[in-house]
Structures are given as structure tokens and as C-alpha cells.
Protein backbone atom coordinates (compact mmCIF):
# COMPACT_ATOMS: atom_id res chain seq x y z
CA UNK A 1 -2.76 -36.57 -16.54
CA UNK A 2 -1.32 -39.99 -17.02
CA UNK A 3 -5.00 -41.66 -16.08
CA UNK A 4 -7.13 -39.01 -16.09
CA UNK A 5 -8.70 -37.49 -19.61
CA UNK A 6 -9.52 -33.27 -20.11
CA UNK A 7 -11.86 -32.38 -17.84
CA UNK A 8 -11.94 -35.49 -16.04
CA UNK A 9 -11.50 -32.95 -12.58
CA UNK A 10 -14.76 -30.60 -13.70
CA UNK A 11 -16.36 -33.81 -13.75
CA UNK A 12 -15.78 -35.77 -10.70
CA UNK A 13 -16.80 -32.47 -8.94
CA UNK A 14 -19.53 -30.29 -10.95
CA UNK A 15 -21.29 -33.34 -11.74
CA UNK A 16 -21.72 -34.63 -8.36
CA UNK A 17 -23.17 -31.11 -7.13
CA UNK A 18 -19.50 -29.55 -6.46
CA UNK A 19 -17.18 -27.08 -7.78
CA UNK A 20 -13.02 -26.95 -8.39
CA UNK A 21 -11.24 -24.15 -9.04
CA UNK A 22 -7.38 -23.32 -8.50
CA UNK A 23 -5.44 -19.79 -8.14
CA UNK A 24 -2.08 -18.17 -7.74
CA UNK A 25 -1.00 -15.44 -5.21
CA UNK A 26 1.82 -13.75 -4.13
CA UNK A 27 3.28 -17.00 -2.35
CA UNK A 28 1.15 -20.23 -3.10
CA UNK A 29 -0.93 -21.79 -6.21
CA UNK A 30 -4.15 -23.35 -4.39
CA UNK A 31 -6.22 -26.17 -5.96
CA UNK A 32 -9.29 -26.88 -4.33
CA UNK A 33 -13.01 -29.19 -4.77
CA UNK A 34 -15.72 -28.97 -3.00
CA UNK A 35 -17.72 -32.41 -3.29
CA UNK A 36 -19.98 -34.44 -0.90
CA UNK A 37 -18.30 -36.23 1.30
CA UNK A 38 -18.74 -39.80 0.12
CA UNK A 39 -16.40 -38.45 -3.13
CA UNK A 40 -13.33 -37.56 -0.45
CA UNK A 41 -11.75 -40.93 -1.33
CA UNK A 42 -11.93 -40.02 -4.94
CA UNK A 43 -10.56 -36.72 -5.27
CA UNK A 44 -7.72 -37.31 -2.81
CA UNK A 45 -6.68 -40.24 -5.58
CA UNK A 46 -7.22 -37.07 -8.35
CA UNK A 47 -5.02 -34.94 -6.44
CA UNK A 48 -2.36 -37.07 -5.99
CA UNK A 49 -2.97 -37.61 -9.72
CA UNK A 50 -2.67 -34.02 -11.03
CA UNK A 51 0.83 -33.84 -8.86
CA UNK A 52 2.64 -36.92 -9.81
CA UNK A 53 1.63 -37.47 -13.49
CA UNK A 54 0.90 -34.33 -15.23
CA UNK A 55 0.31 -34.68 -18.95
CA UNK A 56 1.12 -31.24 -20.99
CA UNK A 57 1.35 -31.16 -24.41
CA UNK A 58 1.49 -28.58 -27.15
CA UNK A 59 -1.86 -28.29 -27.71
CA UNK A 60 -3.12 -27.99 -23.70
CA UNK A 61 -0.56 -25.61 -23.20
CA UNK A 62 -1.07 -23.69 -25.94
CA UNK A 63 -5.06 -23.37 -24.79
CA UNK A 64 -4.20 -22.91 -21.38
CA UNK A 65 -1.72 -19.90 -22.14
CA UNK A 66 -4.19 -18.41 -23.90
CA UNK A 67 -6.69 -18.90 -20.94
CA UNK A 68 -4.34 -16.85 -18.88
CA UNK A 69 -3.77 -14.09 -21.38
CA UNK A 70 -7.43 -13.22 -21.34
CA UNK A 71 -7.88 -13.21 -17.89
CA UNK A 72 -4.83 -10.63 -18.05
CA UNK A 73 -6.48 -8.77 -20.43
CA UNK A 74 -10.09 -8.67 -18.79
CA UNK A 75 -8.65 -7.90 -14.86
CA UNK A 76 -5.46 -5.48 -16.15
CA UNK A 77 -6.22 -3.98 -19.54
CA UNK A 78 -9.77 -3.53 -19.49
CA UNK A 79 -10.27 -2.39 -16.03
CA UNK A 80 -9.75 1.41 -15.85
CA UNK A 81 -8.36 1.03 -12.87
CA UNK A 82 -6.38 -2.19 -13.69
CA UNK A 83 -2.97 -1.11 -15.06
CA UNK A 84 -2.70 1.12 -11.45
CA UNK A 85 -3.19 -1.63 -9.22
CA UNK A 86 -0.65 -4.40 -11.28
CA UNK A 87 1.95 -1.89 -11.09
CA UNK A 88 2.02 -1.78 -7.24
CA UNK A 89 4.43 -4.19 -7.18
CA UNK A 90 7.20 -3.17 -9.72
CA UNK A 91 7.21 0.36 -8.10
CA UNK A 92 7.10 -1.16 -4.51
CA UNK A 93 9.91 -3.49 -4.31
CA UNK A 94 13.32 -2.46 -6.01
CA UNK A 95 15.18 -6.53 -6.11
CA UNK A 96 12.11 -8.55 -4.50
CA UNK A 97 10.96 -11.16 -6.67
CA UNK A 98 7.56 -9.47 -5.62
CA UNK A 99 8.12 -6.48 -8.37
CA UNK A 100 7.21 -9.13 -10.78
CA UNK A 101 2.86 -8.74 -10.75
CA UNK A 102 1.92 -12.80 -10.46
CA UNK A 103 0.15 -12.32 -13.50
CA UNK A 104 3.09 -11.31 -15.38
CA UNK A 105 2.43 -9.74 -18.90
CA UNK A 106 1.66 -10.83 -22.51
CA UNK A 107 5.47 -10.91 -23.39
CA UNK A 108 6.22 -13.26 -20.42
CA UNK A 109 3.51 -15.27 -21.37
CA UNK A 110 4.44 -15.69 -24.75
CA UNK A 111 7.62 -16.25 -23.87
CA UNK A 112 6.85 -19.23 -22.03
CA UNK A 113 7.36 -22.61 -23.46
CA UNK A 114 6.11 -26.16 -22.97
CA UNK A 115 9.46 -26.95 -21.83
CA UNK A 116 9.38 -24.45 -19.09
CA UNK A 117 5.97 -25.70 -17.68
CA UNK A 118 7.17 -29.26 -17.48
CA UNK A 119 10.09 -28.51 -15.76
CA UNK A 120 8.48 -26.17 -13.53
CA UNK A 121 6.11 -28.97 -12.53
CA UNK A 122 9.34 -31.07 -11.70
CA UNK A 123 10.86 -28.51 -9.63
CA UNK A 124 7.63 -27.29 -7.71
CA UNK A 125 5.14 -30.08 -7.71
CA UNK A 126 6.89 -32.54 -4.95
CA UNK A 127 5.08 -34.00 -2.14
CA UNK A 128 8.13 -31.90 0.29
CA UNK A 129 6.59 -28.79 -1.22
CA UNK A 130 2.94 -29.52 -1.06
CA UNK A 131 0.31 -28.92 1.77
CA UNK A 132 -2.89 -30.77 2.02
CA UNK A 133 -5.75 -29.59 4.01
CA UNK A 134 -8.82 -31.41 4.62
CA UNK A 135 -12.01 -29.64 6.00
CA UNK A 136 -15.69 -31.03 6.63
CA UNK A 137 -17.12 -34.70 7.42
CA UNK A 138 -14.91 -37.17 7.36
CA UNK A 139 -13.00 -40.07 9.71
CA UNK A 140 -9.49 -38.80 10.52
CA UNK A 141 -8.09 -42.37 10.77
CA UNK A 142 -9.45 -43.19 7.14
CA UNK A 143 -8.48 -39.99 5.55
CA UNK A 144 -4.47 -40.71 6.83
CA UNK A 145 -4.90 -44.47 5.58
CA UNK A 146 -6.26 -43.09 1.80
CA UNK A 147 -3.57 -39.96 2.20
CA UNK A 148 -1.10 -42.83 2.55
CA UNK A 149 -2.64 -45.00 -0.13
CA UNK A 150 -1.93 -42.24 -3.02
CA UNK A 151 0.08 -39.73 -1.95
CA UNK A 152 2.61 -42.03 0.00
CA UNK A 153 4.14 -43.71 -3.18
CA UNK A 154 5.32 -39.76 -4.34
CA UNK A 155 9.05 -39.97 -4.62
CA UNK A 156 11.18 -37.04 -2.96
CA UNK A 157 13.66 -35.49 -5.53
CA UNK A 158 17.05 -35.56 -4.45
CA UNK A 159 17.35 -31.92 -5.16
CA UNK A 160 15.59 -29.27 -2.94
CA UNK A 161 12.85 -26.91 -3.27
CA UNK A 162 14.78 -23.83 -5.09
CA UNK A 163 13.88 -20.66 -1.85
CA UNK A 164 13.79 -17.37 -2.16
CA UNK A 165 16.77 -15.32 -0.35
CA UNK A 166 16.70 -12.10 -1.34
CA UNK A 167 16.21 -9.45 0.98
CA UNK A 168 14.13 -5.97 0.33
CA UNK A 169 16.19 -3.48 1.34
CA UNK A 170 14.29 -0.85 3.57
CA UNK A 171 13.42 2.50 1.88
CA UNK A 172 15.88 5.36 2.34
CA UNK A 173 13.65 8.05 0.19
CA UNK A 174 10.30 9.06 -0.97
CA UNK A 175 9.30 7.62 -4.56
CA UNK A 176 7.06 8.54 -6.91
CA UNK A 177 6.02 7.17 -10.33
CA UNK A 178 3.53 8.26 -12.80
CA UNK A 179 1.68 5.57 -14.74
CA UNK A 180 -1.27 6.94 -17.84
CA UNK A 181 -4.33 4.58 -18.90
CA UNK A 182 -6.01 5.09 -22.21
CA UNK A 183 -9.30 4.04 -20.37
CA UNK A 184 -9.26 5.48 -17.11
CA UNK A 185 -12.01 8.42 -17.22
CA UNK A 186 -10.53 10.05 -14.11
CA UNK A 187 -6.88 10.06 -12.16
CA UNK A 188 -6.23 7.93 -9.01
CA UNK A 189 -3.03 7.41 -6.59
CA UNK A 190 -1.66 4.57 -4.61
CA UNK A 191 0.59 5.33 -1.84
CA UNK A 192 2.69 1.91 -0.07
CA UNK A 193 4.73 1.78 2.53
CA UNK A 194 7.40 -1.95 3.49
CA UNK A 195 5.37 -3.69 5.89
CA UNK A 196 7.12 -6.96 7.81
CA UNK A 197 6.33 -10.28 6.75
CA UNK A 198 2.71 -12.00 7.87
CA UNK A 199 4.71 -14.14 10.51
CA UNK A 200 4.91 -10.76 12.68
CA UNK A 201 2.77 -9.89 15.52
CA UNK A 202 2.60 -6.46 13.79
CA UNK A 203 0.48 -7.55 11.09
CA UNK A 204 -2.64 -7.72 13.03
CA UNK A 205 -2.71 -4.23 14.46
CA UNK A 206 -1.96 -2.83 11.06
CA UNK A 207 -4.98 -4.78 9.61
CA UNK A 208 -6.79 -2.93 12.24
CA UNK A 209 -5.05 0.38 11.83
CA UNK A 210 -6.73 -0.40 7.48
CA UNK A 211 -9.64 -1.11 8.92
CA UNK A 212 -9.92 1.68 10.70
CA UNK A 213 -9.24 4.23 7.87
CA UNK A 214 -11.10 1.78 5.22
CA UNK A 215 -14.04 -0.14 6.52
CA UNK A 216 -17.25 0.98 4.88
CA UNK A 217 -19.20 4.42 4.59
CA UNK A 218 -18.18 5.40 8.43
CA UNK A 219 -14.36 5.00 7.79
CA UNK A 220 -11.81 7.86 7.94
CA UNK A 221 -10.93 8.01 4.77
CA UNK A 222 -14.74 7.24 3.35
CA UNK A 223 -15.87 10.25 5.33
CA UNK A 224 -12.37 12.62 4.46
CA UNK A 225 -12.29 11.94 0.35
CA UNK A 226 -15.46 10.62 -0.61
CA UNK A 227 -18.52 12.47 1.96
CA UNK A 228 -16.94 15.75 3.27
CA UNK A 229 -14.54 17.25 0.67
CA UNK A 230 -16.06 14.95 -2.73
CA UNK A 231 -12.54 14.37 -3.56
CA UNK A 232 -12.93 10.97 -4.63
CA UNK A 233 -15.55 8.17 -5.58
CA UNK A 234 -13.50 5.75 -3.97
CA UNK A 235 -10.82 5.08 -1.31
CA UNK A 236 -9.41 3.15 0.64
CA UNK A 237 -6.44 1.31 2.95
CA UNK A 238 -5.11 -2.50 2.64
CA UNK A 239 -2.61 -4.90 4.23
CA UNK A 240 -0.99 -7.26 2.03
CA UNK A 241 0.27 -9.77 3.92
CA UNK A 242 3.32 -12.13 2.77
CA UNK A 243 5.46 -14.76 3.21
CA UNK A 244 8.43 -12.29 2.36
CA UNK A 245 8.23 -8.26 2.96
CA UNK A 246 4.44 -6.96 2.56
CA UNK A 247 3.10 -3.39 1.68
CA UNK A 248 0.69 -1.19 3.23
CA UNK A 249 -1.08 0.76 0.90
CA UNK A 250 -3.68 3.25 0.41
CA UNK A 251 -5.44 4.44 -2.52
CA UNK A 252 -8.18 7.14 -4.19
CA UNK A 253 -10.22 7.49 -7.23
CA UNK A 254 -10.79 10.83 -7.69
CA UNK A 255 -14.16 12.30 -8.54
CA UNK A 256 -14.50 14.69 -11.48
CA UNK A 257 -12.16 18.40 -11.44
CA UNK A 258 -9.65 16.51 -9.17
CA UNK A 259 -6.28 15.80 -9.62
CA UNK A 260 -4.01 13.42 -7.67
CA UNK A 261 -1.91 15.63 -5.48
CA UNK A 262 -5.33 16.98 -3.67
CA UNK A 263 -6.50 13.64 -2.34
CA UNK A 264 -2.64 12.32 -1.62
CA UNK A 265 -2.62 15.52 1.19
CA UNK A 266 -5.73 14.11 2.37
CA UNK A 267 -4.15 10.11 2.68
CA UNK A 268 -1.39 11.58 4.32
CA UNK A 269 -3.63 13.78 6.88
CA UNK A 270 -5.70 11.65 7.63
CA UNK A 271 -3.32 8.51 8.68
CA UNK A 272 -1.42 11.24 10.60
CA UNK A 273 -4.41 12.19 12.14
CA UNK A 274 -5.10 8.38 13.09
CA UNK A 275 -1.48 7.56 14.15
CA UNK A 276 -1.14 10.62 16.79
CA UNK A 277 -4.65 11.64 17.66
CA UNK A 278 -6.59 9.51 20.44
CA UNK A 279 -8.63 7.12 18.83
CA UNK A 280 -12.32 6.58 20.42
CA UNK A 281 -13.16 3.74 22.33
CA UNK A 282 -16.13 2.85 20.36
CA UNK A 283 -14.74 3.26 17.01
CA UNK A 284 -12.00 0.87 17.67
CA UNK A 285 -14.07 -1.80 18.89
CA UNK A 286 -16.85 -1.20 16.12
CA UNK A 287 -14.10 -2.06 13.87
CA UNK A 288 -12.57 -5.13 15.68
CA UNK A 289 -16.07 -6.57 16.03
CA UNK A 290 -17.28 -5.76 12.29
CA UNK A 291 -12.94 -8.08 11.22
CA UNK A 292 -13.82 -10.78 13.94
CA UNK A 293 -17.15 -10.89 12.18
CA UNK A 294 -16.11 -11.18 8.74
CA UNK A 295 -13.43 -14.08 9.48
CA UNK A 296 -15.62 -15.84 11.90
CA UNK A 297 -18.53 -16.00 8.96
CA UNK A 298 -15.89 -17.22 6.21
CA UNK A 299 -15.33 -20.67 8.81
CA UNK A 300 -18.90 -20.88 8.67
CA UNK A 301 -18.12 -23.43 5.67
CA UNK A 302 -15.31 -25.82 5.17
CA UNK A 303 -14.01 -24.29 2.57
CA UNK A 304 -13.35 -20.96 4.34
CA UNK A 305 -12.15 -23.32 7.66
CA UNK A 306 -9.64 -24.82 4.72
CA UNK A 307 -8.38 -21.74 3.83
CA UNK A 308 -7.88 -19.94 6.83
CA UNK A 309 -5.81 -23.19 8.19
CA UNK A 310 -4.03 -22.40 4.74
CA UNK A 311 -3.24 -18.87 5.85
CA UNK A 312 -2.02 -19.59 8.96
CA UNK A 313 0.12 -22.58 7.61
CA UNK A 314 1.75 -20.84 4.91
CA UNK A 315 1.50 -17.72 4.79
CA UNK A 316 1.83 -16.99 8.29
CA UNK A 317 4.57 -20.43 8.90
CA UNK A 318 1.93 -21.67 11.72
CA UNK A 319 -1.28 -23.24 12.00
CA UNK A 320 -1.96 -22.48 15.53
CA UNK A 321 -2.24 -18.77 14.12
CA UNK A 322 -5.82 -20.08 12.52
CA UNK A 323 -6.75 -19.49 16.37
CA UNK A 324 -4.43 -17.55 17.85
CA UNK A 325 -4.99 -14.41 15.27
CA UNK A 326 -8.57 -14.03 16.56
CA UNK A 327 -7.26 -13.76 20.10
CA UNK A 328 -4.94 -11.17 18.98
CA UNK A 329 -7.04 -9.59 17.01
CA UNK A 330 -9.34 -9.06 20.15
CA UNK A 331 -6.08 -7.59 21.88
CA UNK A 332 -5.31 -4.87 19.94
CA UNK A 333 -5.52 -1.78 21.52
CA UNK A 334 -5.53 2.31 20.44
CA UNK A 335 -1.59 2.02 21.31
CA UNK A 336 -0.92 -0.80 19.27
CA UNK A 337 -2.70 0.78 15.93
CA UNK A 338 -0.53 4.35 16.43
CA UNK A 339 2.78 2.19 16.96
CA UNK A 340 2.15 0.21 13.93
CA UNK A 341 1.75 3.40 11.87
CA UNK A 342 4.51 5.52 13.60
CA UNK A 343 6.99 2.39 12.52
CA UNK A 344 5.83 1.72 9.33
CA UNK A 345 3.51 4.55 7.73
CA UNK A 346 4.37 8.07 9.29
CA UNK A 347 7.77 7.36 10.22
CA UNK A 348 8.72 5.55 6.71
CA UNK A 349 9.33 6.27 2.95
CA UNK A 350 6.46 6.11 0.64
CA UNK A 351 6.26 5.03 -2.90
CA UNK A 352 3.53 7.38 -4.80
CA UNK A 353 1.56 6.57 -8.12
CA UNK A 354 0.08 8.91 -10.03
CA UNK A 355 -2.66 7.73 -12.38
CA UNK A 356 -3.51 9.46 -15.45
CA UNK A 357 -5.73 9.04 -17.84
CA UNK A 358 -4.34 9.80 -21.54
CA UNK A 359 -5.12 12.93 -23.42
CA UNK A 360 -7.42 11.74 -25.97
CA UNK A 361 -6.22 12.53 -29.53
CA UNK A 362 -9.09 14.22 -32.09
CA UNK A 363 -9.83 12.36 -34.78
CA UNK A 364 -8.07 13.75 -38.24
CA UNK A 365 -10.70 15.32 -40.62
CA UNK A 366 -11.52 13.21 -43.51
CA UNK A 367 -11.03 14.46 -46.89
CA UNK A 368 -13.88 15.79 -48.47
CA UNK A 369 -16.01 15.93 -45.11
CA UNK A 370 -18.69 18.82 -44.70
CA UNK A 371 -19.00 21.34 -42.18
């Protein structure tokens, strides 16, 4: 930045025994330090740093681009199973801004120009656009006098944050998309169904209704693909949560001699099975307990107390939700999980992925080779 030199950030945290890191989702780019709490003053004057006088330059950006390229490289290309899960998105949403994978791709990174970064940082990086969440051991009265110390000065553009308004349609028909991998060793399929966004009440039986179908060795689907039929190595059920239009989506890697259209009628069974047979007492409340357990150990720290405030607050549009979700989450009952998945599973259109790996080509004889 204007007053800070490369690497000045890794410094003022790794050196005093902390960590910073940053990342971008769906919705939000998050930066974040964990320090000792006599450097609070110091990084809040950083921050406010980093967003009012960035410094990019050919050379930075250049570095930084290519940063990003590896990463897609090491978490899309040379996963087996990589290419599958980054094209989720294009096949999901038909005019969402969504069908573009965060990540993008190698073309849209090299497409890219200094130019665009620096005026992206204009457009984005405004104190009306920005949330700041402060978790651990400090005075309240001293962190809103140092908030207003270096973040108060910030000028407001004139112009507003640019929104997204475009609306997902809803489904009217099955889809179904084949994708091929050069490194995959076996097939796989994704199935996703339009799920509403995080701010509805629905999104909290449907993580339970995943749960319930995904949740280690016990789960539905563990037991159906992987145990009892050897279908698959792996499966399993998400919620994807959004600002705008999520997906619910379930998934298999099949296990060797299977193909794709054996473990889909199993999916498809087997979330039938949960969404109009009676689901057992205990198994529900195995399931709630094992989720309530899982956030409630991620507040243990500040860091996860930070980011679950950041959830709530942005993703979700309220931080009361930070304690409010648990509640729910306590609330949900056998009827709730069935009429999730009657509205938006069974009683929706799909969008199917089949993964294949690519025949593999024999290498041409060379002249003069012996037999």
C-alpha cells in the first residue's frame, strides 16, 4: 500500500506468533489476522490501510495472477475429481452470475488487466461495502475510538455499490450434462437441485435433511453406495448456502466396474426413501447433536466466533442468526426434513453430471522397436 512495504501484513502477524490469510466465496472476499491482543490497535490501522490505499503495479499483479493460476491448477486440474466439482455451477444456474466458478479459468485470468484490478478496488473496496468484525480480548469503548481513528477518515463514493438483480429462473425440466477428465481413474455424478437463498428458514432443515443422508460412516447414503451395494468409494449430500439462489446437491465416486447411472438410482432412492418414509427418532437427533456439536466447537476460538457472526451478517442479512440458527437448528423436526425435500428435491428438476474419465489413447509404435 501507500505506507506499508510487500509483506509488511505477513509480518505484523506471523512474526508476533499470528497468522493472516484472505479468501473468496460465492458472495464475500474475507481478510482476516489472528494476533495477540496488544497488536489489535495495529492491524485495525493495516486494515484500514490495505482498503483505502492499495498500491498495484505491474509487477505485483503480474505475481499475484500467477499465484491464483496455480492454485487453479492444483484444486481444479490436478484433482481427479476437480474439473466435476467447478462445473457445478455453470450447469446449475442458466443467467445467475453464480454459473461463473469464483475461481474463474486461465483465460479469464489472463485476460485480466492491471487496469481492471484497480478499478475493481475503487468500485468494491468502500467503507459502505465493508464489514468489520472483531472477536477476542479487547475494550469495546477503545476498539470504536481506534475504528474511528482509521477507518472514519474513508470517504464514501458518490456512486453506489454496483448489486446483483438478476433472478434464477426456477427449473421447468430435468438436465443433464456430461463432463470427461483425463485424470479421473473412475466416473462420478453430481445431482443439484435450486435451493432458496440462506436468509430462509428452510435452509436449516435442509442442512439437516444433508446431514442426514451424508454425515459419516452411519449415513444413508454411506451405508446405500459405499457399505451395502460397493457402488462407490465416496458419497455424499451438501447445502450451499447463498446470498442469492443456493443448490442442493449430492454426489458419488464410483468404485471400480461402476458406471454413473447405477449409483444416480441409488441418490434418487435413497432421498425418496428419506423424504416419505418415517424417519427414527434417534437418528434425527444423533444427527442434530453431532451439527450443534460441530458449530458449537468452531466458537470455541475467536476466529470461528468471527466467522460465524460473518455468516449470519452476510450471508444470512442478520447477525442475530449467529444465535438464533442454533435454536432452530434444535427445532427441526422429522416433518420439517420431508417438507424441505418434497419442495425442493423430490418435487423439483434436477441437473445431472456425468463424470468420465477419458479413454486413454495407446502410445504409437516407434519405428524400429522390437517385439
Amino acid at each position: 500500500t501507500a505506507h506499508m512495504h510487500a509483506e509488511q501484513m505477513d509480518r505484523l502477524t506471523e512474526d508476533v506468533g499470528g497468522a493472516n490469510n484472505a479468501s473468496t466465496g460465492d458472495d464475500i472476499t474475507n481478510y482476516y489476522e489472528v494476533i495477540p491482543a496488544n497488536y489489535l490497535r495495529t492491524l485495525l490501522w493495516a486494515e484500514a490501510e490495505r482498503l483505502s490505499n492499495l498500491n498495484v503495479d505491474e509487477k505485483n499483479f503480474t505475481s499475484e495472477r500467477a499465484v491464483v493460476e496455480e492454485e487453479y491448477r492444483q484444486s481444479v486440474l490436478a484433482n481427479p475429481y476437480g474439473k466435476l466439482f467447478n462445473s457445478i455451477d455453470p450447469h446449475s444456474y442458466t443467467v445467475h452470475p453464480y454459473r461463473r466458478p469464483t475461481i474463474g479459468s486461465i483465460e479469464d485470468l489472463e485476460s485480466a488487466s492491471l487496469a481492471d484490478v484497480i478499478a475493481f478496488h475503487k468500485t468494491f473496496y468502500r467503507p459502505d461495502n465493508a464489514t468489520l468484525i472483531v472477536a477476542g480480548d479487547f475494550d469495546p469503548k477503545q476498539l470504536d475510538a481506534w475504528v474511528d481513528a482509521y477507518f472514519g477518515w474513508i470517504p464514501k463514493p458518490a456512486t453506489p455499490v454496483p448489486q446483483v438483480t438478476t433472478q434464477e429462473p426456477q427449473r421447468t425440466a430435468d438436465r443433464r450434462y456430461t463432463e470427461t477428465s483425463p485424470t479421473a481413474p473412475l466416473p462420478a455424478i453430481a445431482m443439484t437441485w435450486l435451493i432458496p437463498p440462506a436468509r430462509s428458514p428452510d435452509t436449516i432443515p435442509l442442512q439437516v435433511a444433508a446431514a442426514l443422508l451424508s454425515q459419516g460412516d452411519s449415513s444413508r447414503l454411506y451405508q446405500a453406495l459405499v457399505y451395502r451395494t460397493q457402488i462407490a468409494q465416496q458419497a455424499g449430500a451438501d447445502v450451499d448456502d447463498r446470498v442469492g439462489p443456493g443448490l442442493f446437491t449430492a454426489y458419488a465416486i464410483l468404485a471400480s466396474g461402476h458406471q454413473p447411472a447405477e449409483a444416480e438410482k441409488v441418490l434418487r432412492d435413497e432421498i425418496a426413501r428419506l423424504a416419505d418414509q418415517p424417519i427414527p427418532e434417534a437418528e434425527l437427533a444423533k444427527v442434530k447433536t453431532q451439527l450443534l456439536t460441530e458449530e458449537l466447537e468452531r466458537r470455541q476460538t475467536p476466529m470461528g466466533l468471527a466467522f460465524a457472526l460473518g455468516q449470519a451478517t452476510l450471508t444470512e442479512g442478520d447477525p442475530a442468526r449467529v444465535n438464533t440458527d442454533l435454536a432452530a437448528l434444535q427445532k427441526v423436526s422429522a416433518a420439517d426434513v420431508q417438507r424441505v425435500l418434497h419442495q425442493y428435491v423430490t418435487g423439483a428438476h434436477s441437473v445431472t453430471i456425468d463424470y468420465l474419465p477419458q479413454p486413454k489413447t495407446a502410445p504409437a509404435n516407434r519405428q524400429g522397436a522390437t517385439k
